[in-house]
C-alpha atoms as a PDB file:
ATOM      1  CA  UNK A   1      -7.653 -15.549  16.848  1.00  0.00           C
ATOM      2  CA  UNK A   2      -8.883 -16.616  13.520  1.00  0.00           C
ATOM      3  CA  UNK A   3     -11.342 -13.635  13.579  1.00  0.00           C
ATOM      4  CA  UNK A   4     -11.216 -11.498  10.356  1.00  0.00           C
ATOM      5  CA  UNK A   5      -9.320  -8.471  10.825  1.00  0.00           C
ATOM      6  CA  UNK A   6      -9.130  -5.125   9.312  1.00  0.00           C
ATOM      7  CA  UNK A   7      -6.546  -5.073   6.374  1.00  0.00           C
ATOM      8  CA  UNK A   8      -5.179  -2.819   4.052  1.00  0.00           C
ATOM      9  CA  UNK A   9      -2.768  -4.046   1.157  1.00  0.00           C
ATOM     10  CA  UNK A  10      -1.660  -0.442  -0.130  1.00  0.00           C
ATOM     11  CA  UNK A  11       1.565   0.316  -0.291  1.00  0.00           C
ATOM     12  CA  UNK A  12       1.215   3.796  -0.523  1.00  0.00           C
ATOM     13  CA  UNK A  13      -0.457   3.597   2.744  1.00  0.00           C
ATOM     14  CA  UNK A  14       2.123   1.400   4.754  1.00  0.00           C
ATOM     15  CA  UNK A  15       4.974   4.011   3.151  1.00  0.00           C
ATOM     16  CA  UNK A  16       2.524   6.487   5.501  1.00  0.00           C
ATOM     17  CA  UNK A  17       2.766   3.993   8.461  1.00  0.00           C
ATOM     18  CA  UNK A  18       6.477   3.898   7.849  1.00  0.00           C
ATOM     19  CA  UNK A  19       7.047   7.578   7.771  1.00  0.00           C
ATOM     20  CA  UNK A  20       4.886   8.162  10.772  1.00  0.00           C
ATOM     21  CA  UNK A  21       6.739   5.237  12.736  1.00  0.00           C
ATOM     22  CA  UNK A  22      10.423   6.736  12.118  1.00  0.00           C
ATOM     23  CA  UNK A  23       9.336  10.323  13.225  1.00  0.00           C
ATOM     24  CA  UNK A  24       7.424   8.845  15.896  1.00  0.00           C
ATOM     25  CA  UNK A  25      10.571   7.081  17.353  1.00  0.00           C
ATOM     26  CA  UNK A  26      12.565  10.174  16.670  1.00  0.00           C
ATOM     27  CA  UNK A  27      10.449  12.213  18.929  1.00  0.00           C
ATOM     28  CA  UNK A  28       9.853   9.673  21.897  1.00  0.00           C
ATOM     29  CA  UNK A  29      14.122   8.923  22.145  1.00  0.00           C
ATOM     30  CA  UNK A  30      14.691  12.336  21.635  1.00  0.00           C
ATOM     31  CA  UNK A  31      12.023  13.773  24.562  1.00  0.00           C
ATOM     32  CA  UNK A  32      12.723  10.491  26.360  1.00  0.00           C
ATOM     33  CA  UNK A  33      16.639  10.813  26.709  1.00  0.00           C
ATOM     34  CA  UNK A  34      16.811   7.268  27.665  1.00  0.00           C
ATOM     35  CA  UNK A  35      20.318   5.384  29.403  1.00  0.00           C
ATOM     36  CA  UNK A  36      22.949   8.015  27.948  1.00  0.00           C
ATOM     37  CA  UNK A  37      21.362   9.719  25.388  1.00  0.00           C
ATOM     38  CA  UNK A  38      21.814  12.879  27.270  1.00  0.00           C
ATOM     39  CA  UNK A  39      25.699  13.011  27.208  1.00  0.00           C
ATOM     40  CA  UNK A  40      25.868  12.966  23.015  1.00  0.00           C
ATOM     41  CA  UNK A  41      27.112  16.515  21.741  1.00  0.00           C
ATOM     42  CA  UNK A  42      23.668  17.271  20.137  1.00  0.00           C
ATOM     43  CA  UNK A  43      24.770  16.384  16.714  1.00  0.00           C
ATOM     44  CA  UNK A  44      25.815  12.954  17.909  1.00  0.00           C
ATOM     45  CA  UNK A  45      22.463  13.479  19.652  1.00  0.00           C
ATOM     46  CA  UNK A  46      20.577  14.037  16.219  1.00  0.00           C
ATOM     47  CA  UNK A  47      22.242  11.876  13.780  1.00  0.00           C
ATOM     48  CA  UNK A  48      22.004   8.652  16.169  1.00  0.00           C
ATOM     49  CA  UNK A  49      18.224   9.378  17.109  1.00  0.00           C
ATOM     50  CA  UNK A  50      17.364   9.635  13.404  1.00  0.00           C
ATOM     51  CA  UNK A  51      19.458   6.688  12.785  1.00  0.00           C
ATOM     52  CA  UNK A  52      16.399   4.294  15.387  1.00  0.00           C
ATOM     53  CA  UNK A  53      14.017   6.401  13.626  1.00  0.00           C
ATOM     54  CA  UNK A  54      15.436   4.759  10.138  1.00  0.00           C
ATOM     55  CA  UNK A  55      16.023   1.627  11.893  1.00  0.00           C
ATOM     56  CA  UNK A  56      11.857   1.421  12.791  1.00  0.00           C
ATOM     57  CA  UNK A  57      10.533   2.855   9.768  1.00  0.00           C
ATOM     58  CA  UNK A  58      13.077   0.828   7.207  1.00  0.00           C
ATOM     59  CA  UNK A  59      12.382  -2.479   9.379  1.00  0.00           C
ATOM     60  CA  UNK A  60       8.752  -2.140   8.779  1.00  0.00           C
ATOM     61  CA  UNK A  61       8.974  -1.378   5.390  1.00  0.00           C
ATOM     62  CA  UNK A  62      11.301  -4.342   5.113  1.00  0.00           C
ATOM     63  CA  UNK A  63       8.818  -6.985   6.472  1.00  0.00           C
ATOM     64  CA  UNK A  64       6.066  -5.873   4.096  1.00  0.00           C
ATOM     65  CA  UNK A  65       6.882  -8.946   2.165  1.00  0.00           C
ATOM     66  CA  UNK A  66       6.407 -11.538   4.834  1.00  0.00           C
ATOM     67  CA  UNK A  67       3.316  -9.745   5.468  1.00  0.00           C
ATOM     68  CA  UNK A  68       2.156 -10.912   1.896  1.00  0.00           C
ATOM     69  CA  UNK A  69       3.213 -14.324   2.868  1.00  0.00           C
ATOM     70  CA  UNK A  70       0.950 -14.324   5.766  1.00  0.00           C
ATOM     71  CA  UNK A  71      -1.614 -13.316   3.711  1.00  0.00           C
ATOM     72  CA  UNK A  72      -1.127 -15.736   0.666  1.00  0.00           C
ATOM     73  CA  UNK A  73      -1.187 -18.841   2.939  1.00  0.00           C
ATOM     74  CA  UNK A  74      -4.310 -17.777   4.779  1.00  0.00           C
ATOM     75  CA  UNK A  75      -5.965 -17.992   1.051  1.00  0.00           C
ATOM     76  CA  UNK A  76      -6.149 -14.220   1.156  1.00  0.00           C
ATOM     77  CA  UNK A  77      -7.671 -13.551   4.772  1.00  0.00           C
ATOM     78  CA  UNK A  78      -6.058 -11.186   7.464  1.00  0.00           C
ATOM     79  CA  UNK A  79      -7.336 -12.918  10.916  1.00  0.00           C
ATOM     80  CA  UNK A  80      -6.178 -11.668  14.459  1.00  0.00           C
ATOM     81  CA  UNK A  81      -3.664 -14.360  14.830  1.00  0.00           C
ATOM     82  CA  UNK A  82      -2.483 -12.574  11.086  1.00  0.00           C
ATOM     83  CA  UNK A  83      -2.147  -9.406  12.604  1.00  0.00           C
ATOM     84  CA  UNK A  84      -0.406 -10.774  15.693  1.00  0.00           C
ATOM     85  CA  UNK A  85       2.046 -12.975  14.075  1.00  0.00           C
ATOM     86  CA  UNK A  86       3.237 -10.247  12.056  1.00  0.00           C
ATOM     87  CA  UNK A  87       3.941  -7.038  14.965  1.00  0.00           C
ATOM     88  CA  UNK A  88       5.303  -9.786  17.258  1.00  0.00           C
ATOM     89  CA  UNK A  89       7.950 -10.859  14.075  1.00  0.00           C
ATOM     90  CA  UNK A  90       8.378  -7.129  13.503  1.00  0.00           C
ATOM     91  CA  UNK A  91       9.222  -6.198  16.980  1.00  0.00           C
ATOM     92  CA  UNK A  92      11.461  -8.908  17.635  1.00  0.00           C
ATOM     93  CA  UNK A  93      13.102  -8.578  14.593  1.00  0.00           C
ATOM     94  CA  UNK A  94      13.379  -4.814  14.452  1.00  0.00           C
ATOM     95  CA  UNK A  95      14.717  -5.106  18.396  1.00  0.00           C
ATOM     96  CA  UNK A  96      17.728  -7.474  17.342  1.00  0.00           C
ATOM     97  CA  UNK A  97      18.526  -4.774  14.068  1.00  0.00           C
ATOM     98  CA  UNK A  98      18.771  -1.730  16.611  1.00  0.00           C
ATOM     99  CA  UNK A  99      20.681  -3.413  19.429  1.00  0.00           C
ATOM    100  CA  UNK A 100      23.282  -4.459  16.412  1.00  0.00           C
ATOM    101  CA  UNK A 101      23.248  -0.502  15.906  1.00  0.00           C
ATOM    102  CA  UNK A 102      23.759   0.422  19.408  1.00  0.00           C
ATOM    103  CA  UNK A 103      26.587  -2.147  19.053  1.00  0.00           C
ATOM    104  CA  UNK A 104      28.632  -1.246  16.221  1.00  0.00           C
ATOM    105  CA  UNK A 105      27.454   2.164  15.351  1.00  0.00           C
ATOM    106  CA  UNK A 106      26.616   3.960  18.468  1.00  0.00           C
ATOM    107  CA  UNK A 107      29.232   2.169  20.832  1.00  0.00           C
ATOM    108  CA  UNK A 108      31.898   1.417  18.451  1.00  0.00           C
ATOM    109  CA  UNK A 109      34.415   3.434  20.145  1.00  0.00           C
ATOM    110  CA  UNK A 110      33.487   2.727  23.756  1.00  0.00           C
ATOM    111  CA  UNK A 111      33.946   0.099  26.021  1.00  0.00           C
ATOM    112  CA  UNK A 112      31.227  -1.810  28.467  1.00  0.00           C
ATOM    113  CA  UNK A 113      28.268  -1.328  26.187  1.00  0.00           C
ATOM    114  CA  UNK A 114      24.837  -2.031  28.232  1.00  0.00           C
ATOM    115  CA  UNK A 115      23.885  -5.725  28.134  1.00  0.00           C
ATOM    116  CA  UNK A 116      20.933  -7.000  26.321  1.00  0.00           C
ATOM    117  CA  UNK A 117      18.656  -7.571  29.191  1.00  0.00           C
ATOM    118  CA  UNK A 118      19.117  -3.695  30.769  1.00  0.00           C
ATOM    119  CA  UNK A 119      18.496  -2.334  27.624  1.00  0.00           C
ATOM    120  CA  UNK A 120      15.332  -4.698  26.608  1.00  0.00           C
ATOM    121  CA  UNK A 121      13.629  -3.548  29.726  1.00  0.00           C
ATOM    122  CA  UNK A 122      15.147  -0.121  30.240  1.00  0.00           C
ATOM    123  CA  UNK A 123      14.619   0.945  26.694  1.00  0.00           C
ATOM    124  CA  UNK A 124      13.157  -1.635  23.984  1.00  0.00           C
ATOM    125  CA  UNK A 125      10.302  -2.948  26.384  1.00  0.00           C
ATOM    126  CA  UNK A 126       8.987   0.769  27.454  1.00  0.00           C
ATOM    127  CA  UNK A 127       9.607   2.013  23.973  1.00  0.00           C
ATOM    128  CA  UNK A 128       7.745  -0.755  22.199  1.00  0.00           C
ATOM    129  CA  UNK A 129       4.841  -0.823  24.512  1.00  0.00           C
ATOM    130  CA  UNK A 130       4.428   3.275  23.394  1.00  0.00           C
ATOM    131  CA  UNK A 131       5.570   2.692  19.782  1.00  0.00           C
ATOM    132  CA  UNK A 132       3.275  -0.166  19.128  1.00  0.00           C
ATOM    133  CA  UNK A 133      -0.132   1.200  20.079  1.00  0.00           C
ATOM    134  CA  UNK A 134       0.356   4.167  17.095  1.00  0.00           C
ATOM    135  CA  UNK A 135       1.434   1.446  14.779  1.00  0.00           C
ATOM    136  CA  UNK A 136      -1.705  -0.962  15.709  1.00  0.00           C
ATOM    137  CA  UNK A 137      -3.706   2.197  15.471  1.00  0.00           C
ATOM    138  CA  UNK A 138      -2.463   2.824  12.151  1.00  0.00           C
ATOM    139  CA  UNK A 139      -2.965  -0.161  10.745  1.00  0.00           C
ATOM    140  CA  UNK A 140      -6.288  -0.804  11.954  1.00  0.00           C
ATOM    141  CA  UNK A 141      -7.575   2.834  10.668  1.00  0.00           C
ATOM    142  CA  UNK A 142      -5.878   2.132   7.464  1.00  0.00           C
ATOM    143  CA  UNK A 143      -7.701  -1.471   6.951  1.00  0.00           C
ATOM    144  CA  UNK A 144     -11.019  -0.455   8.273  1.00  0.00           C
ATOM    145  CA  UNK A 145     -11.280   2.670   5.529  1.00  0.00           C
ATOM    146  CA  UNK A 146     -10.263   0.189   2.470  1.00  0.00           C
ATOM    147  CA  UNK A 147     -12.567  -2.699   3.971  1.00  0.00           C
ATOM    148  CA  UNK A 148     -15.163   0.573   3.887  1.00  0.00           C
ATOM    149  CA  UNK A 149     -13.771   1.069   0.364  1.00  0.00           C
ATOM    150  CA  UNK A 150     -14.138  -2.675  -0.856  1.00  0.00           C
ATOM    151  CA  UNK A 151     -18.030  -2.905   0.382  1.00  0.00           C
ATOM    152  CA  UNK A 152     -19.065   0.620  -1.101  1.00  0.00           C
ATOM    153  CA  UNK A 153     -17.572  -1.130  -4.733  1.00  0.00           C
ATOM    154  CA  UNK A 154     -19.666  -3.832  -4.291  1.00  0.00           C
ATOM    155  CA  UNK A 155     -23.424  -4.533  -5.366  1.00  0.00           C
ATOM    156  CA  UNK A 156     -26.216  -6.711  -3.903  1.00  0.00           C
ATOM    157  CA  UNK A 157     -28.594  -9.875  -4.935  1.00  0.00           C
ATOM    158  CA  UNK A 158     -31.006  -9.142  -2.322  1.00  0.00           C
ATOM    159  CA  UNK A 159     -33.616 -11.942  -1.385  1.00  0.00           C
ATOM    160  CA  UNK A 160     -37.334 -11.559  -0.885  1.00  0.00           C
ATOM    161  CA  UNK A 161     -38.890 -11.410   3.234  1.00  0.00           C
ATOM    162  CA  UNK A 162     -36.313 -12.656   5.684  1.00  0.00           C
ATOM    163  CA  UNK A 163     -33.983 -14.305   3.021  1.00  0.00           C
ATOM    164  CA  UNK A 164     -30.110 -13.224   3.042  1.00  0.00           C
ATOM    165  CA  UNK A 165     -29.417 -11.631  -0.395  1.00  0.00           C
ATOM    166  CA  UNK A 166     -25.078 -12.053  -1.666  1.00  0.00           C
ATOM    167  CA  UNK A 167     -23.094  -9.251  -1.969  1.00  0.00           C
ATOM    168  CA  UNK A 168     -20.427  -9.445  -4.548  1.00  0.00           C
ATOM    169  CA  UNK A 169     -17.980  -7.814  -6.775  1.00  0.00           C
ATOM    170  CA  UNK A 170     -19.643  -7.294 -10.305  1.00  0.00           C
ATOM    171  CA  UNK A 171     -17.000  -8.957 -11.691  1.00  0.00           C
ATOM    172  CA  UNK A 172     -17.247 -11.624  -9.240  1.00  0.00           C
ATOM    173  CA  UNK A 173     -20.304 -13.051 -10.587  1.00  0.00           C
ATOM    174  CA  UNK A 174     -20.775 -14.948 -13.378  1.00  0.00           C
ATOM    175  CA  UNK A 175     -24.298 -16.150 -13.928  1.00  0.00           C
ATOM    176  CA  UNK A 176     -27.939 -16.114 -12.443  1.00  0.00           C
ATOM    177  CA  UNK A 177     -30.067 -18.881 -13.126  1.00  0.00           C
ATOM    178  CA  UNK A 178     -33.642 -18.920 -12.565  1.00  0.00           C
ATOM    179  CA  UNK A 179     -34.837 -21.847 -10.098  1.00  0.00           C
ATOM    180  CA  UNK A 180     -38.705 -22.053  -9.730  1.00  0.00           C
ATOM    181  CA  UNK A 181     -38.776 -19.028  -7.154  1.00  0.00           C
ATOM    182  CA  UNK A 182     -35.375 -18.733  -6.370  1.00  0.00           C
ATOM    183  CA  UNK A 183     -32.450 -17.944  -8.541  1.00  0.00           C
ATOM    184  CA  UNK A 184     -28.945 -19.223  -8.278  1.00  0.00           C
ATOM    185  CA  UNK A 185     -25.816 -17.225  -8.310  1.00  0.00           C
ATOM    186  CA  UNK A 186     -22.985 -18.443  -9.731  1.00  0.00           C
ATOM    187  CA  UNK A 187     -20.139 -16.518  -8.511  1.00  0.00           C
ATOM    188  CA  UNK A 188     -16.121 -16.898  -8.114  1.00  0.00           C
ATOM    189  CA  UNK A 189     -14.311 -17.497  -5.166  1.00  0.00           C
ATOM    190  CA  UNK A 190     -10.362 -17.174  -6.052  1.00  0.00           C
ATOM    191  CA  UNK A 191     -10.338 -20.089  -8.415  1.00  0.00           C
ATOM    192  CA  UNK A 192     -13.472 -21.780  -6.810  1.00  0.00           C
ATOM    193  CA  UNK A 193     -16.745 -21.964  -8.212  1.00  0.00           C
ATOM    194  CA  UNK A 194     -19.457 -21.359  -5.709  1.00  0.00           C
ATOM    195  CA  UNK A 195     -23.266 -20.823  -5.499  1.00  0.00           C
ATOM    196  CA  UNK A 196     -25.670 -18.936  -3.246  1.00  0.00           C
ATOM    197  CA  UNK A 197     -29.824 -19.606  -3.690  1.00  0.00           C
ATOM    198  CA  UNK A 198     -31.854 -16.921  -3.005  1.00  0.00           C
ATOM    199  CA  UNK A 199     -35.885 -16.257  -3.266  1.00  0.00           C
ATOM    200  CA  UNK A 200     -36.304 -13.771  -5.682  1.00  0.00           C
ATOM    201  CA  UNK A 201     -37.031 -13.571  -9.731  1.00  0.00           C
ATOM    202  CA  UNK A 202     -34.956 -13.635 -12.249  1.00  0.00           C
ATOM    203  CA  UNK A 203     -37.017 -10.731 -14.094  1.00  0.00           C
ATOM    204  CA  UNK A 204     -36.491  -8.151 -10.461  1.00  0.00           C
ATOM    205  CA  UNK A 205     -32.230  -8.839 -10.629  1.00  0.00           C
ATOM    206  CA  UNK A 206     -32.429  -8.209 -14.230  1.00  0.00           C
ATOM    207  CA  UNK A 207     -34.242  -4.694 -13.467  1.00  0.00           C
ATOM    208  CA  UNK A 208     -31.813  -3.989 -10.714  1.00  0.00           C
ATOM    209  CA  UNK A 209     -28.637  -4.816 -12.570  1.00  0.00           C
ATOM    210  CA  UNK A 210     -28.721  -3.722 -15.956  1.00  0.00           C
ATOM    211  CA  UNK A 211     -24.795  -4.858 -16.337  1.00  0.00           C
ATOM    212  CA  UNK A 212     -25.874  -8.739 -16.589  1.00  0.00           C
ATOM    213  CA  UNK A 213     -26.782  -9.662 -20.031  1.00  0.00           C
ATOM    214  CA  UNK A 214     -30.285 -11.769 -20.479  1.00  0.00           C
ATOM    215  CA  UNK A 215     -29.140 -14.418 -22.730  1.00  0.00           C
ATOM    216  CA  UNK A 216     -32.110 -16.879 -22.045  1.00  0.00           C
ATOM    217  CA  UNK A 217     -35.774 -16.461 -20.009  1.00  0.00           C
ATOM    218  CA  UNK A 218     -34.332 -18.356 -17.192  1.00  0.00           C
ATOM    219  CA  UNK A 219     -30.583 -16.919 -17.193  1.00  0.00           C
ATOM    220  CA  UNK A 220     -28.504 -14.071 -17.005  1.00  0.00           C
ATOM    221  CA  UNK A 221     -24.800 -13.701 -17.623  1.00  0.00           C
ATOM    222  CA  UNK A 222     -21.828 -11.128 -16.424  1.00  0.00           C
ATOM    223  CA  UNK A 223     -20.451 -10.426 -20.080  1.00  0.00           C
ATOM    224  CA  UNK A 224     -17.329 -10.009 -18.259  1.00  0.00           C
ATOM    225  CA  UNK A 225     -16.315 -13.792 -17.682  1.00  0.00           C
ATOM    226  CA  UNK A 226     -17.290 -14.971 -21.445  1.00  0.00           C
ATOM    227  CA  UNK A 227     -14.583 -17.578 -22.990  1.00  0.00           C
ATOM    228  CA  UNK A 228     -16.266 -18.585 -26.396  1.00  0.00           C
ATOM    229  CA  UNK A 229     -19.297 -19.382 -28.405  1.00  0.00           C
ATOM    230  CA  UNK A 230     -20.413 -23.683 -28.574  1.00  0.00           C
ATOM    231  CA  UNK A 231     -23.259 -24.928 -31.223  1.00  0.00           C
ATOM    232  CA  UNK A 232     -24.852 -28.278 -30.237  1.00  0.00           C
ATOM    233  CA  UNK A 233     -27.720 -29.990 -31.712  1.00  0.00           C
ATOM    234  CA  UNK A 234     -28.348 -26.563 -33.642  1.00  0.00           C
ATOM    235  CA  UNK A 235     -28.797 -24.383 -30.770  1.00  0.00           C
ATOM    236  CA  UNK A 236     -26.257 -21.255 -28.853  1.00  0.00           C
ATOM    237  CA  UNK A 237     -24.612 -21.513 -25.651  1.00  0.00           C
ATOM    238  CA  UNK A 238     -21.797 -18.832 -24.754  1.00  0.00           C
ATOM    239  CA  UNK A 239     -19.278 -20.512 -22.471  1.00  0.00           C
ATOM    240  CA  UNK A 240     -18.243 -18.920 -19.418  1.00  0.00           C
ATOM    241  CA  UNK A 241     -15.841 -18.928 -16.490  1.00  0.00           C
ATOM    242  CA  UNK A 242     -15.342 -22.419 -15.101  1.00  0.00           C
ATOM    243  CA  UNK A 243     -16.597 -24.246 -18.394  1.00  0.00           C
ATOM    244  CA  UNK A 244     -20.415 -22.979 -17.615  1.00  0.00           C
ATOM    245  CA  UNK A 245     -22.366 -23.419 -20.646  1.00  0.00           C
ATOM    246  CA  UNK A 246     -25.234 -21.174 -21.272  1.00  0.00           C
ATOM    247  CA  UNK A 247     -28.253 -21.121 -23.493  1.00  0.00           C
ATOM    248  CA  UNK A 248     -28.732 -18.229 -25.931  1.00  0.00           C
ATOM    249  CA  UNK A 249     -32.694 -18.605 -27.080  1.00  0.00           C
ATOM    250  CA  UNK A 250     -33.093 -16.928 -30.352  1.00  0.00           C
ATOM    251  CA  UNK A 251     -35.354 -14.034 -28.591  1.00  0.00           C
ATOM    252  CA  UNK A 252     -32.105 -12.842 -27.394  1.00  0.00           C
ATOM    253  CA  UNK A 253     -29.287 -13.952 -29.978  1.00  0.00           C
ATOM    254  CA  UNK A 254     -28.667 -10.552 -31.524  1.00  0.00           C
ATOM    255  CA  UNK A 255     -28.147  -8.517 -28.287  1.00  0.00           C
ATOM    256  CA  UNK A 256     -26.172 -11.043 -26.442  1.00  0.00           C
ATOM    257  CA  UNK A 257     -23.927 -11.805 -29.796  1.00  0.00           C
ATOM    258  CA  UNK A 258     -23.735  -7.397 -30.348  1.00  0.00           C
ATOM    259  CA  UNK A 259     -22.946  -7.270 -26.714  1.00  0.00           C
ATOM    260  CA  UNK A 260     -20.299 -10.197 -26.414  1.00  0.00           C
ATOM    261  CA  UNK A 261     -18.596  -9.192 -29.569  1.00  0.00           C
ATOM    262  CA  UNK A 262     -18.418  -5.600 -28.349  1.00  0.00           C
ATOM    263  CA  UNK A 263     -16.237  -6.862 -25.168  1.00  0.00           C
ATOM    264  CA  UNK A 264     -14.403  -8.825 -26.798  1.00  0.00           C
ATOM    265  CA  UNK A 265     -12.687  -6.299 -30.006  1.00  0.00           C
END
């Protein structure tokens, strides 16, 4: 349940779900002719067809909030039990909007409406167990091509033989440090601080990612997360995200202060 699951935050593409989901209700009521769908004059017929087609498509659009809630509280993962939590809220929710509809819109002139329990399983049960299967295929199509997305923007700190190497947003990282042979990522996690050792030189992820700034023989720095310059005892550090303090060796003080200053105007 608490397996990572595919997730896609655009709204542009959940307006697309939404769309799909309205005209998708549309069609199966309208094909489908459930209870007495069949004895509307066919403008009745239209207009109160369209009207469950608005009700599925608005509801989902309505919920996208709570989806960000979800989301927020699981320190920004979508797991299973995410995904889950939120059709099952949907459905329900979207269920207890359209039988309010079939109440007061749709029977607000007649008399003996159908009671909750015919309708769930004459008409809400079978229609949600076609309905959902598009929207879960949606969804999941949707979050596996930005999760494709968000890898193919990312770049790797391989290690050397068997060793796992990091992959990471550029931006994510703040500093390598050389460590015998190993070097040590620093790298942000939300508002954490965390670090990854891997066997490889300092001198090869220097060659491979020209974007990190050499600033000392044993470190390099993303230019990107620099807060401000510190003297002590008559030698340079540049200060970076998380209070990191990094030597500047005078081989290297001219490029790294052109460099900085550049990023910084």
């Amino acid at each position: 349940m608490h397996k990572k699951y595919p997730f896609d935050s655009s709204i542009k593409h959940h307006i697309i779900i939404a769309l799909g989901l309205a005209i998708w209700i549309f069609i199966f009521l309208y094909f489908t002719e459930p209870l007495d769908v069949s004895e509307f004059r066919d403008d009745e017929k239209l207009w109160f067809l369209i009207g469950y087609g608005f009700i599925g498509g608005f509801c989902y659009l309505l919920f996208l909030p709570f989806q960000y809630i979800i989301l927020k509280k699981n320190d920004a993962k979508w797991t299973l039990l995410s995904e889950i939590t939120f059709l099952f809220t949907f459905s329900f929710c979207t269920i207890a909007i359209a039988r309010l509809y079939y109440l007061y819109i749709i029977m607000a002139n007649e008399q003996n409406p159908y009671d909750l329990w015919y309708m769930l399983k004459s008409i809400y049960f079978p229609a949600i167990a076609t309905i959902l299967p598009i929207l879960i295929f949606g969804r999941f199509a949707f979050g596996k091509y930005k999760n494709k997305q968000t890898e193919a923007k990312k770049i790797e700190i391989k290690g050397e033989g068997n060793y796992e190497g990091v992959r990471l947003f550029l931006n994510d990282i703040i500093c390598v440090k050389s460590s015998d042979n190993y070097v040590e990522v620093f790298y942000r996690s939300g508002n954490d601080l965390k670090k990854s050792l891997i066997r490889n030189k300092l001198s090869v992820v220097a060659d491979e990612h020209p974007a990190l700034l050499r600033t000392h023989r044993s470190y390099l720095i993303n230019p990107f997360h620099f807060e401000q310059w510190k003297t002590e005892k008559g030698k340079l550090f540049v200060v970076l995200f998380h209070h990191i303090e990094v030597p500047v060796s005078r081989t290297y003080q001219n490029q790294v202060k052109t460099t900085l200053n550049s990023t910084t105007t």
